[in-house]
Protein backbone atom coordinates (compact mmCIF):
# COMPACT_ATOMS: atom_id res chain seq x y z
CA UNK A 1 114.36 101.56 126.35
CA UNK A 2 118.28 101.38 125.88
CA UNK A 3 117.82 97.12 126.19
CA UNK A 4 115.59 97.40 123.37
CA UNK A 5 117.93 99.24 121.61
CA UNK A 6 120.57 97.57 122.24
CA UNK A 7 118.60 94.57 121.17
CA UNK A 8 117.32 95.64 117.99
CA UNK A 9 121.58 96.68 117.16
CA UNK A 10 123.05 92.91 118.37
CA UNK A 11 120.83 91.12 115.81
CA UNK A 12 122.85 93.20 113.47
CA UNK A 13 126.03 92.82 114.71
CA UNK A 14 128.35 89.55 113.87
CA UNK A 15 129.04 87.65 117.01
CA UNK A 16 132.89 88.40 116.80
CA UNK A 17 132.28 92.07 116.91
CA UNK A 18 129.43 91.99 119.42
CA UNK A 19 131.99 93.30 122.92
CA UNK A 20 133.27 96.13 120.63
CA UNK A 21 129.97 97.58 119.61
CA UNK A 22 128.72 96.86 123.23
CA UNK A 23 131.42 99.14 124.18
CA UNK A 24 130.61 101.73 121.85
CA UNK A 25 126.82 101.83 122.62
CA UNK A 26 127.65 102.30 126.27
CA UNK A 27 130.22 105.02 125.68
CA UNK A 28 127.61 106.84 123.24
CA UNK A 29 124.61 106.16 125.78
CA UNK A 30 127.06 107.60 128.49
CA UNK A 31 127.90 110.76 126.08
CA UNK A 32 123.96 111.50 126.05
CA UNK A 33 123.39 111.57 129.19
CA UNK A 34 122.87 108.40 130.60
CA UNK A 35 123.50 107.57 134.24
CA UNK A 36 125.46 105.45 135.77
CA UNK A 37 122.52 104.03 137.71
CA UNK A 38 120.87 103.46 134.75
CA UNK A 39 123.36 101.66 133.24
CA UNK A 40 123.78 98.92 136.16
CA UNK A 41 120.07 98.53 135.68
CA UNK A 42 121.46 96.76 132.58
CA UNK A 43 123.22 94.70 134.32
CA UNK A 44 121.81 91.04 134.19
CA UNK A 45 119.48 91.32 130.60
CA UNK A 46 122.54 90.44 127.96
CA UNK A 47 126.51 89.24 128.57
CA UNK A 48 127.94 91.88 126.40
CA UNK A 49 126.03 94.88 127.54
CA UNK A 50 127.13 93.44 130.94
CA UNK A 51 131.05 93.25 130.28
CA UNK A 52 130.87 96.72 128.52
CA UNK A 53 129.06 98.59 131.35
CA UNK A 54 131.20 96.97 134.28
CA UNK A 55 134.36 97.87 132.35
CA UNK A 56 133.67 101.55 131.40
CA UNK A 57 132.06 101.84 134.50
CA UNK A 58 135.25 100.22 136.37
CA UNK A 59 137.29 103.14 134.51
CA UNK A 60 135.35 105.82 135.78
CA UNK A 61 136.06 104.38 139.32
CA UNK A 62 139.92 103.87 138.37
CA UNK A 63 139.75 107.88 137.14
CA UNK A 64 137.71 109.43 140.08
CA UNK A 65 140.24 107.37 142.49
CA UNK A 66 143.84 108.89 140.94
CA UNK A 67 145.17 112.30 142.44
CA UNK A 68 146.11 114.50 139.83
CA UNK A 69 147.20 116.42 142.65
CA UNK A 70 150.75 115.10 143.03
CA UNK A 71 151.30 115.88 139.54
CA UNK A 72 153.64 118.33 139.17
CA UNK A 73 153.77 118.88 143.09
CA UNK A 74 158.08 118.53 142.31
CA UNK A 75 160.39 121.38 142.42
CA UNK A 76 161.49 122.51 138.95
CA UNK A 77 165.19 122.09 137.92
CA UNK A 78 167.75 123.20 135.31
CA UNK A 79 169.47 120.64 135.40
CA UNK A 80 168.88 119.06 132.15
């Protein structure tokens, strides 16, 4: 379902602006529930899906992989 949608926007879409709406309809199917395992499935059926789901997929790794731990783990000072 979400290739034919996707299909049915690109024909719309002016090659030049094609990566930025592939973005877009990635970050919106993400937003409404979408899985990531159903959005590799994508991967393979169009080049710009494919660059926008391994890039906003490749950000979600980058986020779940920094500690937000260390943070403010530093001992407060006045000394400003």
């Amino acid at each position: 379902m979400l290739i034919d949608m996707w299909g049915l926007m690109k024909a719309y879409v002016s090659v030049k602006e094609r990566d930025i709406v592939a973005s877009k309809f990635v970050d919106i199917a993400l937003d409404n529930g979408v899985s990531d395992s159903e959005l590799k499935e994508l991967i393979g059926m169009d080049d710009e899906l494919d660059e926008a789901v391994r890039e906003i997929l490749a950000e979600d790794e980058d986020e779940a992989d920094y500690d937000y731990s260390d943070d403010y783990a530093g001992e407060i000072s006045d000394d400003y």
